[in-house]
C-alpha atoms as a PDB file:
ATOM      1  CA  UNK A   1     -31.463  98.571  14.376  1.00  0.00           C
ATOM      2  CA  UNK A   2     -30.354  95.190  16.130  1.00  0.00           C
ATOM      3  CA  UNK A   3     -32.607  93.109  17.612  1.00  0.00           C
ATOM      4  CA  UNK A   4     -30.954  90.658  19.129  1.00  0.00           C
ATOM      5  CA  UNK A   5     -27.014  89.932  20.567  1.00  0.00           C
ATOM      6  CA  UNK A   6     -25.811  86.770  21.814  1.00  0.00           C
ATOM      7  CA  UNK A   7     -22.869  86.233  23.375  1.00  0.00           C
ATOM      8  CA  UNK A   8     -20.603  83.178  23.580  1.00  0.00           C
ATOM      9  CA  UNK A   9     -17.684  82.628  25.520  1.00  0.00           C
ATOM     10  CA  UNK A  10     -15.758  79.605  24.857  1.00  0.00           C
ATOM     11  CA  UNK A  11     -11.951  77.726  26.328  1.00  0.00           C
ATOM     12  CA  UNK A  12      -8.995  77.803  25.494  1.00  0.00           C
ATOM     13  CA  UNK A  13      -9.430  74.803  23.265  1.00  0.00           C
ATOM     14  CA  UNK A  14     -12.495  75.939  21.802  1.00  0.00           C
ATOM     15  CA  UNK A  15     -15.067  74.432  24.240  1.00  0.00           C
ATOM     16  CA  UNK A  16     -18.225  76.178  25.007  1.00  0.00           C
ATOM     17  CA  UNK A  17     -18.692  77.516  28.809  1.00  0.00           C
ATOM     18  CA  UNK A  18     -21.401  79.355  28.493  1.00  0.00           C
ATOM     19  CA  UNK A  19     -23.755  81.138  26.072  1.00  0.00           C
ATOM     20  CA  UNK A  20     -26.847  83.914  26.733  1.00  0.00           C
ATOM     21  CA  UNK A  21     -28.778  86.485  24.623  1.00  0.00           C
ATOM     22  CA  UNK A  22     -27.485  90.248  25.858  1.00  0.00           C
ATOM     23  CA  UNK A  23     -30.652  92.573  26.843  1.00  0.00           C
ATOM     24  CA  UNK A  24     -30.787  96.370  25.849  1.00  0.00           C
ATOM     25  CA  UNK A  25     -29.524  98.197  28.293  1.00  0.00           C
ATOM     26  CA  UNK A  26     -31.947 101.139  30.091  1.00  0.00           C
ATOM     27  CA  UNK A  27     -29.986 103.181  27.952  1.00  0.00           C
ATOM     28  CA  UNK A  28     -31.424 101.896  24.893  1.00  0.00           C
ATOM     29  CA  UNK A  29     -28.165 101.810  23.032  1.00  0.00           C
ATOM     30  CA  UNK A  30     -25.770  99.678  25.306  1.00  0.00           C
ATOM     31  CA  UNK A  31     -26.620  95.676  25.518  1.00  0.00           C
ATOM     32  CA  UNK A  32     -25.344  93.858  28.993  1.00  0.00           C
ATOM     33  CA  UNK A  33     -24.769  90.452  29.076  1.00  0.00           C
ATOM     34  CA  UNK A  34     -24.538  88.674  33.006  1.00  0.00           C
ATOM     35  CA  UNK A  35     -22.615  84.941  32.882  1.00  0.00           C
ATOM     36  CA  UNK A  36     -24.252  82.740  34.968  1.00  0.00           C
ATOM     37  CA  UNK A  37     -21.622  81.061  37.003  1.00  0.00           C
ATOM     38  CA  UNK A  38     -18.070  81.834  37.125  1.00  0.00           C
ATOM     39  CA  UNK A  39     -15.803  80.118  35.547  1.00  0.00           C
ATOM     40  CA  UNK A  40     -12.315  79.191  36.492  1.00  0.00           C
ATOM     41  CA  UNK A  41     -10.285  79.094  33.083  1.00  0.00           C
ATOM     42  CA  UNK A  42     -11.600  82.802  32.782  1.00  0.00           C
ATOM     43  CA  UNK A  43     -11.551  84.407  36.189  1.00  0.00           C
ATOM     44  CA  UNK A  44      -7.904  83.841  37.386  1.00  0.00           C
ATOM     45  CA  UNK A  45      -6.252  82.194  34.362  1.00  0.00           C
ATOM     46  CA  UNK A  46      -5.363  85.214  31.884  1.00  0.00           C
ATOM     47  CA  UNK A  47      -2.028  83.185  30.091  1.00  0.00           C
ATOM     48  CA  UNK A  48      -5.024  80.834  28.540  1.00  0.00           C
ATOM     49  CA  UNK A  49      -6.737  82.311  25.484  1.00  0.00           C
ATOM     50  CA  UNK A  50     -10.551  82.117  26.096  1.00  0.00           C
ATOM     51  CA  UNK A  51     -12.468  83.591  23.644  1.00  0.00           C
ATOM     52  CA  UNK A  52     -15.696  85.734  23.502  1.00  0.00           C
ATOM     53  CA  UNK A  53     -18.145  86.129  20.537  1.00  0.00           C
ATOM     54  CA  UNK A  54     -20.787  88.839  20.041  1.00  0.00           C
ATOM     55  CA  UNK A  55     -23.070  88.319  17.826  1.00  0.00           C
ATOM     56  CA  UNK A  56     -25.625  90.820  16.729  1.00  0.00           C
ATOM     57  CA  UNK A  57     -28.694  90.420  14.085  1.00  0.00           C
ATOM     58  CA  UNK A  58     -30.805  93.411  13.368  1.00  0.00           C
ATOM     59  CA  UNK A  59     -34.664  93.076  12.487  1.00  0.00           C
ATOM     60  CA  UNK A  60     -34.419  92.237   8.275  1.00  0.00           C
ATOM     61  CA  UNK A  61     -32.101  89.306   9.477  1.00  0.00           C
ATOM     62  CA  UNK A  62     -28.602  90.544   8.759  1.00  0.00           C
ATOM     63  CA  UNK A  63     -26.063  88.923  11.290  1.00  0.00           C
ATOM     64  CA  UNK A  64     -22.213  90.284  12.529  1.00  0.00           C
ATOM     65  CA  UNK A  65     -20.180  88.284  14.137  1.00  0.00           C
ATOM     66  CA  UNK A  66     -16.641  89.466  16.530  1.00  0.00           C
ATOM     67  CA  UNK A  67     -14.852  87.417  18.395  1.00  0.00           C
ATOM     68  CA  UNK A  68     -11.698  88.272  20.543  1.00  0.00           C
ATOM     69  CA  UNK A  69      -9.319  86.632  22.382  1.00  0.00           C
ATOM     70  CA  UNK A  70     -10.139  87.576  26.408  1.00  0.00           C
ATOM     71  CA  UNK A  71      -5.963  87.567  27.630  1.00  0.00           C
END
């Protein structure tokens, strides 16, 4: 069962823009994650390659990681 998801999204040259821990959706199987500004190299610039990472741990401490490239 996972506990806990952060996700990450970073620039196109690897910077950090922002980074939050998902909550469980009412749905109790869907996790949302809300940015908390908006950020220009993501909102209108698709030719850049942003990334995103999910990460997701589950209660005995096992971690997966995914990361894809937002173009």
């Amino acid at each position: 069962m996972v506990s806990e998801v952060i996700v990450s999204m970073f620039d196109a040259q690897g910077g950090l823009l922002e980074e939050g821990t998902a909550k469980l959706h009412d749905n109790d199987i869907d996790w949302v994650c809300t940015t908390q500004k908006q950020h220009a190299s993501i909102s209108g610039r698709r030719e850049a390659e942003d990334k995103l990472r999910v990460s997701a741990s589950d209660l005995p401490g096992n971690k997966s990681e995914r990361e894809a490239v937002m173009a």
